[in-house]
N, C-alpha and C. Protein backbone atom coordinates (compact mmCIF):
# COMPACT_ATOMS: atom_id res chain seq x y z
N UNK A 1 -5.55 -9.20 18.15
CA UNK A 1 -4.11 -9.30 18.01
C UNK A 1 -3.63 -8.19 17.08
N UNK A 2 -2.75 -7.41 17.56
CA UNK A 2 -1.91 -6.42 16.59
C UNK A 2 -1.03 -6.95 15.50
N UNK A 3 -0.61 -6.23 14.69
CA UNK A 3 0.04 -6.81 13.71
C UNK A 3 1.43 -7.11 13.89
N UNK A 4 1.94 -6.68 15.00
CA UNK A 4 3.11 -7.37 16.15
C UNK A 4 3.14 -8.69 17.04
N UNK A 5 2.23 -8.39 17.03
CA UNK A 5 2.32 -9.97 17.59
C UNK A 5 1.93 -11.08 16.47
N UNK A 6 1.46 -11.04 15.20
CA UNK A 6 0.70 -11.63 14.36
C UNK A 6 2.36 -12.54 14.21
N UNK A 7 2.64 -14.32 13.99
CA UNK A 7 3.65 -14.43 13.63
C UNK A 7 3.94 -14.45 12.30
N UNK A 8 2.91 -14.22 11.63
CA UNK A 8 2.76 -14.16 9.87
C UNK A 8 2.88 -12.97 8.97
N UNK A 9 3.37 -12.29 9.99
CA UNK A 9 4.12 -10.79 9.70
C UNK A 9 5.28 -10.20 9.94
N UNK A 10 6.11 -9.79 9.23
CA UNK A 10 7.32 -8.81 9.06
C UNK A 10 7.63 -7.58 9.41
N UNK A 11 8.30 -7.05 9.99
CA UNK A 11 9.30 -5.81 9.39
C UNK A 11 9.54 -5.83 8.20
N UNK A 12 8.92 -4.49 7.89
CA UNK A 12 9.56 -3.92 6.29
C UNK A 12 10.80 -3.29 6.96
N UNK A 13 11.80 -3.41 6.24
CA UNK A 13 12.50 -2.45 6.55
C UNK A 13 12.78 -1.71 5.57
N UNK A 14 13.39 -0.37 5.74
CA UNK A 14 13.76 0.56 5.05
C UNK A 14 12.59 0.49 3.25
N UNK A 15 11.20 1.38 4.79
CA UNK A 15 9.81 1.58 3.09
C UNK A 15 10.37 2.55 2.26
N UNK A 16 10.45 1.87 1.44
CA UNK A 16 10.28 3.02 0.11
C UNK A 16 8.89 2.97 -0.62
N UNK A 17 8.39 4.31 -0.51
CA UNK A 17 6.92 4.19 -1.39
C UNK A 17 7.23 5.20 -2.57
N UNK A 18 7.02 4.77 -3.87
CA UNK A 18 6.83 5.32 -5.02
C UNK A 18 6.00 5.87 -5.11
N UNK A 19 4.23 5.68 -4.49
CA UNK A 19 3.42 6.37 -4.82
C UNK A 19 1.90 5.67 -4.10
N UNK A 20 0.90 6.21 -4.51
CA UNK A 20 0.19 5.83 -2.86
C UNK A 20 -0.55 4.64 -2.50
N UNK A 21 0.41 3.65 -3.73
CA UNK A 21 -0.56 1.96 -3.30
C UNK A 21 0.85 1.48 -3.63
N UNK A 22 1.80 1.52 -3.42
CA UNK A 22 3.17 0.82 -3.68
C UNK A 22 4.15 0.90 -2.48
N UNK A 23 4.81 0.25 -2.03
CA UNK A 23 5.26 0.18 -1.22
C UNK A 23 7.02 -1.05 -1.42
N UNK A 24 7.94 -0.74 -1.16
CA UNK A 24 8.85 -1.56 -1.58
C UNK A 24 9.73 -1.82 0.21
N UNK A 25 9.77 -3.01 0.22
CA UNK A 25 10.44 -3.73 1.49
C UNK A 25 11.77 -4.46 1.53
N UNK A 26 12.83 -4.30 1.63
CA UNK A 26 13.98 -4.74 1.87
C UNK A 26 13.55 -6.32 1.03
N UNK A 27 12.73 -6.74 2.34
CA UNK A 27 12.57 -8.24 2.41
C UNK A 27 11.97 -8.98 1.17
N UNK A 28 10.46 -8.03 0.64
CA UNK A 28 10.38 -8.90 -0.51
C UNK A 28 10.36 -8.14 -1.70
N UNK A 29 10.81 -6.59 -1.67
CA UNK A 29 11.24 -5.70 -2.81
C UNK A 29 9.73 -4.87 -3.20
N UNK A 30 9.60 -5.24 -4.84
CA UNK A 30 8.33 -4.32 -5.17
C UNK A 30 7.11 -4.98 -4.37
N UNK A 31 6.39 -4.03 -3.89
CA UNK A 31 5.23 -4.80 -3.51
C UNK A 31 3.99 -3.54 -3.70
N UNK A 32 3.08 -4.44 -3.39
CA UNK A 32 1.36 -3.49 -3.76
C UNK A 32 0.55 -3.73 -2.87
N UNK A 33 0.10 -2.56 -1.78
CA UNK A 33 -0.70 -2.80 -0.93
C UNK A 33 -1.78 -3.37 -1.23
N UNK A 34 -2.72 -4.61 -0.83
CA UNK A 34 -3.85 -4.97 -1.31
C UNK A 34 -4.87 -4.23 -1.12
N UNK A 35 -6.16 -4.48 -1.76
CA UNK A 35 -6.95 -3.97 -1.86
C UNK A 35 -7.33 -2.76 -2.63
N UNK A 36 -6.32 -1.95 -2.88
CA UNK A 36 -6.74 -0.11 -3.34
C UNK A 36 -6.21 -0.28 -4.52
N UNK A 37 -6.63 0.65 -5.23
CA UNK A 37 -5.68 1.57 -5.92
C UNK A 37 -5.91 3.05 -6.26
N UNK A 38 -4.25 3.65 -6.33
CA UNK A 38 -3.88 5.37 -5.91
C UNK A 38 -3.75 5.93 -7.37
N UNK A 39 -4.18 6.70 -7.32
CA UNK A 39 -3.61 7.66 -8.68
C UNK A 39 -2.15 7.33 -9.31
N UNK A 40 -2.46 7.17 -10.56
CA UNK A 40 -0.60 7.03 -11.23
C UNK A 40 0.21 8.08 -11.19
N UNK A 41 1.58 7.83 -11.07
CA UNK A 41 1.89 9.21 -11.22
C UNK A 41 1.86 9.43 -13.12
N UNK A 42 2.19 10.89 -12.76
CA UNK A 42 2.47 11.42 -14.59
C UNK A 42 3.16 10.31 -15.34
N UNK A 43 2.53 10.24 -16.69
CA UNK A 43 3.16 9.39 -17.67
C UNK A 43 2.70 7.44 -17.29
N UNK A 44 2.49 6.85 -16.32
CA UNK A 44 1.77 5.79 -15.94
C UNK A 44 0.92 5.70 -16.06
N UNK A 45 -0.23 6.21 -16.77
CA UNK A 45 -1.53 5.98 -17.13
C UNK A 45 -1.75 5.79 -18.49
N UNK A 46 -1.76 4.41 -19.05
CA UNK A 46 -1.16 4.04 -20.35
C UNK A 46 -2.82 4.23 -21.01
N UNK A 47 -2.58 4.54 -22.61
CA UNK A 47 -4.00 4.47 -22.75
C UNK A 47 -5.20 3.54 -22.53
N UNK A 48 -6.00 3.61 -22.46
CA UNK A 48 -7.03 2.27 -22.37
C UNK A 48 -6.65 1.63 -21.06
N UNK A 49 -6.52 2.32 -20.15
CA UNK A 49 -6.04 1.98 -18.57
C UNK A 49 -7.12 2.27 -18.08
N UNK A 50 -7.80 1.85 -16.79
CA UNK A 50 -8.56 2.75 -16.22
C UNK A 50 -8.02 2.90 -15.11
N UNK A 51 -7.52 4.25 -14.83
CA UNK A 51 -6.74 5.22 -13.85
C UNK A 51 -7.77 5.56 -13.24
N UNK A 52 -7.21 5.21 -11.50
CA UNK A 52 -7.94 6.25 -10.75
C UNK A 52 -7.50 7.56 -10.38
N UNK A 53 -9.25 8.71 -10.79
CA UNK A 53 -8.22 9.88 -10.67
C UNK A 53 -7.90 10.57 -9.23
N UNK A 54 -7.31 11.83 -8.84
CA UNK A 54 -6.87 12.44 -8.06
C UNK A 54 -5.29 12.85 -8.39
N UNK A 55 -4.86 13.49 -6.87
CA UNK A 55 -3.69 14.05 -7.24
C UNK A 55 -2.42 12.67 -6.93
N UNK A 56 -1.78 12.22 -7.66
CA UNK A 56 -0.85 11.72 -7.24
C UNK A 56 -0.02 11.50 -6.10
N UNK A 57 0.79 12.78 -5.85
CA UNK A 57 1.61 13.24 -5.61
C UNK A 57 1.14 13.40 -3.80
N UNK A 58 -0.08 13.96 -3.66
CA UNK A 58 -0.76 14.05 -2.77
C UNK A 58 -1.05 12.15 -2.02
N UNK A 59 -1.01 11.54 -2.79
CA UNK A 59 -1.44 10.33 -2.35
C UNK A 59 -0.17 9.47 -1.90
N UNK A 60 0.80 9.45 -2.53
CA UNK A 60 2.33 9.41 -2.14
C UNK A 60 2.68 9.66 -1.08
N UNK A 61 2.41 11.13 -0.71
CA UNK A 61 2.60 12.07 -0.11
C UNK A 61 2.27 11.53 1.85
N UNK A 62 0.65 10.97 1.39
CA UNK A 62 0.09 10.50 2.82
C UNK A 62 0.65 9.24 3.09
N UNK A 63 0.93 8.96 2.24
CA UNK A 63 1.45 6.96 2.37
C UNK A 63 2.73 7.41 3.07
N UNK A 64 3.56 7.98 2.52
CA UNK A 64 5.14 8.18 3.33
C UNK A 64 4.79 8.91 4.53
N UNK A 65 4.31 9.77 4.47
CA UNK A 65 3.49 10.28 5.91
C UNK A 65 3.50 9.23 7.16
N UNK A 66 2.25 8.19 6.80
CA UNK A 66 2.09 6.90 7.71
C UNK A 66 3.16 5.89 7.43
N UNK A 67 3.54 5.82 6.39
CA UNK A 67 4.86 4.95 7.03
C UNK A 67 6.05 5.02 7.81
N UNK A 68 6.27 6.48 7.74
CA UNK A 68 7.23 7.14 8.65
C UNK A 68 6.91 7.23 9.81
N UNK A 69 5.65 7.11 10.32
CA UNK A 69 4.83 7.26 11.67
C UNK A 69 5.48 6.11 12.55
N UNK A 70 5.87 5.13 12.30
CA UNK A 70 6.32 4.03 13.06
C UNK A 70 6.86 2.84 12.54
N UNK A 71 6.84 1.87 13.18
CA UNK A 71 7.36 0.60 12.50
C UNK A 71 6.14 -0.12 11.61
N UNK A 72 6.69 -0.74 10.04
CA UNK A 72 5.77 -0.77 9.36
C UNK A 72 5.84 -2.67 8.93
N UNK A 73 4.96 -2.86 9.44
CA UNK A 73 4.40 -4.44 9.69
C UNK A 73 3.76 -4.66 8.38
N UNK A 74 4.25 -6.09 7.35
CA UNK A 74 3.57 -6.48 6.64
C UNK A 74 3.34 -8.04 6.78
N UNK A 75 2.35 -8.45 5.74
CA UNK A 75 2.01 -9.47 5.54
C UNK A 75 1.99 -10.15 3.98
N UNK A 76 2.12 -10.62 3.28
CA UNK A 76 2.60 -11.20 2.04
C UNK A 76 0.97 -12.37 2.07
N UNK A 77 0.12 -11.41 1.15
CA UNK A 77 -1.12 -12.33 0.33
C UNK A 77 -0.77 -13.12 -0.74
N UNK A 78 0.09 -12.63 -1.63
CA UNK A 78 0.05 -13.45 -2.98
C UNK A 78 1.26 -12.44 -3.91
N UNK A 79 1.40 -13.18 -4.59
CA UNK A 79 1.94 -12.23 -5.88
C UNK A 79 1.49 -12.26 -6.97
N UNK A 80 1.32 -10.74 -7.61
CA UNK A 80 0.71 -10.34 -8.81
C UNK A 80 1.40 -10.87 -10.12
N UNK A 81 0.56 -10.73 -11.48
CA UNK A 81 1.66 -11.21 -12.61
C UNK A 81 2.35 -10.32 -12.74
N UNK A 82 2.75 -9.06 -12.24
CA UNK A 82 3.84 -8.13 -12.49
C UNK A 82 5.23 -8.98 -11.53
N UNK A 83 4.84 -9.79 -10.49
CA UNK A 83 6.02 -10.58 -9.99
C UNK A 83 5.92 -9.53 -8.63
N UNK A 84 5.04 -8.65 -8.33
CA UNK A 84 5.31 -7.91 -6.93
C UNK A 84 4.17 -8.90 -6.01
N UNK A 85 4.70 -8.13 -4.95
CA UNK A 85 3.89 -9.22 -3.59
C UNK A 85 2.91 -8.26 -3.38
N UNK A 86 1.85 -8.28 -2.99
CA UNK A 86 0.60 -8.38 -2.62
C UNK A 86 0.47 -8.03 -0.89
N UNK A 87 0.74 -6.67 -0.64
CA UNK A 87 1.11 -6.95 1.17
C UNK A 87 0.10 -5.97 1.72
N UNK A 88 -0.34 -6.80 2.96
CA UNK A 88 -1.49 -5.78 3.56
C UNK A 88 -0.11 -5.54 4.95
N UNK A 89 -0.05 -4.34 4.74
CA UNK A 89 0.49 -3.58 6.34
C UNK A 89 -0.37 -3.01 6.85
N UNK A 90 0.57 -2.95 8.23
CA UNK A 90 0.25 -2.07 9.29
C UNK A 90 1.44 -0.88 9.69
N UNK A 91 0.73 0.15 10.61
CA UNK A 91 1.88 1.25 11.65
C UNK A 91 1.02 1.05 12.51
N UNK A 92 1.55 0.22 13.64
CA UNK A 92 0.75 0.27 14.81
C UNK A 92 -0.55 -0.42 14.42
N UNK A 93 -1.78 0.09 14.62
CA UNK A 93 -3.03 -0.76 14.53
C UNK A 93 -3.40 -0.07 13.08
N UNK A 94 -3.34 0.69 12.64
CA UNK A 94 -3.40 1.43 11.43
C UNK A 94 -2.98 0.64 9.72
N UNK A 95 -4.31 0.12 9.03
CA UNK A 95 -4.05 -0.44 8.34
C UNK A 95 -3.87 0.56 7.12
N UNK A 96 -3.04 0.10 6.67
CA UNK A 96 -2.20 1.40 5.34
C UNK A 96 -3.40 1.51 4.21
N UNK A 97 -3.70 0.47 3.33
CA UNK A 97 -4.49 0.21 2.90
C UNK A 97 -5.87 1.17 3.10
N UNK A 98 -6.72 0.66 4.50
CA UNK A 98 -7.94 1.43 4.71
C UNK A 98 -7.29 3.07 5.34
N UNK A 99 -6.23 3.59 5.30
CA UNK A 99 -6.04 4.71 6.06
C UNK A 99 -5.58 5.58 4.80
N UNK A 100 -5.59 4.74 3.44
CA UNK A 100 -5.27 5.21 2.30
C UNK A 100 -6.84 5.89 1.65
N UNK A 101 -7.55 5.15 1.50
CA UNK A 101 -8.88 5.26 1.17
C UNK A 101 -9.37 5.71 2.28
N UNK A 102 -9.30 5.86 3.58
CA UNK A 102 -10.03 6.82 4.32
C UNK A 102 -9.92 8.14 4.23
N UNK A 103 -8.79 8.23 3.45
CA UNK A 103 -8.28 9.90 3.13
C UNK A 103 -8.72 10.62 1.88
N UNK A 104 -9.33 9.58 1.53
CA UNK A 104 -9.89 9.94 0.07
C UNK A 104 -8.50 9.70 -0.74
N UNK A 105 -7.22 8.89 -0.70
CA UNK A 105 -6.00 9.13 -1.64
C UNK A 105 -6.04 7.49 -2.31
N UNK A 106 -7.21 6.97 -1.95
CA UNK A 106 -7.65 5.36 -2.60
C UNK A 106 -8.70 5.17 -2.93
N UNK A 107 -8.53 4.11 -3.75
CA UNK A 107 -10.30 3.37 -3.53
C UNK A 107 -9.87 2.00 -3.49
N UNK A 108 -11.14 1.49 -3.06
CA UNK A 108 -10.78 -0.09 -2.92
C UNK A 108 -11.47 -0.96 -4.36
N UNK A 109 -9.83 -1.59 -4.80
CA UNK A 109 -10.16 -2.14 -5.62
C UNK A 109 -9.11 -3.59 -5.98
N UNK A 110 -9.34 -4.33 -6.59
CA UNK A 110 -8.46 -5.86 -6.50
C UNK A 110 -8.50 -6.13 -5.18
N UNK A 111 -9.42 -6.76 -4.61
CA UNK A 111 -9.57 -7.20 -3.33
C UNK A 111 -11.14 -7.11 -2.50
N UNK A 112 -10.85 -8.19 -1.58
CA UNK A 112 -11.81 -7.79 -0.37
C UNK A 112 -11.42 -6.92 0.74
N UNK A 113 -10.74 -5.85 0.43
CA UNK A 113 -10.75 -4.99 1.56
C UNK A 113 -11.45 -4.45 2.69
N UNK A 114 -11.49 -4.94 3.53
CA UNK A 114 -12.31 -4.47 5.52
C UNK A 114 -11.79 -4.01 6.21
N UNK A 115 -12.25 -2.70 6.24
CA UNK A 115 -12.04 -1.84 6.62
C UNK A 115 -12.99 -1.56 8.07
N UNK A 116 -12.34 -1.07 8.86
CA UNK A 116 -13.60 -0.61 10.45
C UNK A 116 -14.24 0.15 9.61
């Protein structure tokens, strides 16, 4: 089953991504792709953080990339104590998440992420 037909999934509408594990949806606002996490941008890497490194900007960069690719299907796991939702999407069969870390612009982390 695609993530279109799934009935436990949404239209995001109008993605806004801040950066390359964030993702914000009309419907449930800030949210955090599960499983990964992307490089901070500048100044978000508070001390005694452990930041993953790479280029930011670059990782941003691919996320708006694939979300612009098509219609962007989520699903709502949980919410974090920051109060954001927890959403594994899709574009098409393309899970954001593993297509983040397949690019090298993630790693998988807070989660069981499965990936093909």
């Amino acid at each position: 089953m695609s993530a279109s037909d799934d009935p436990d999934t949404f239209a995001c509408t109008a993605p806004y991504i801040h950066d390359g594990d964030n993702i914000r949806c009309q419907e449930t606002g800030r949210g955090r792709l599960y499983g990964i996490d992307a490089p901070e941008m500048p100044g978000a890497c508070r001390p005694g953080r452990r930041c993953t490194p790479g280029d930011p900007f670059a990782s941003r960069d691919h996320l708006r990339r694939l979300a612009a690719s098509g219609e962007v299907r989520c699903r709502k796991i949980e919410t974090d104590h920051y109060g954001r939702a927890i959403l594994q999407c899709w574009v098409g069969q393309t899970n954001l998440s593993c297509a983040q870390v397949e690019a090298g612009q993630a790693v998988k982390r807070y989660g069981d992420l499965k990936c093909p």
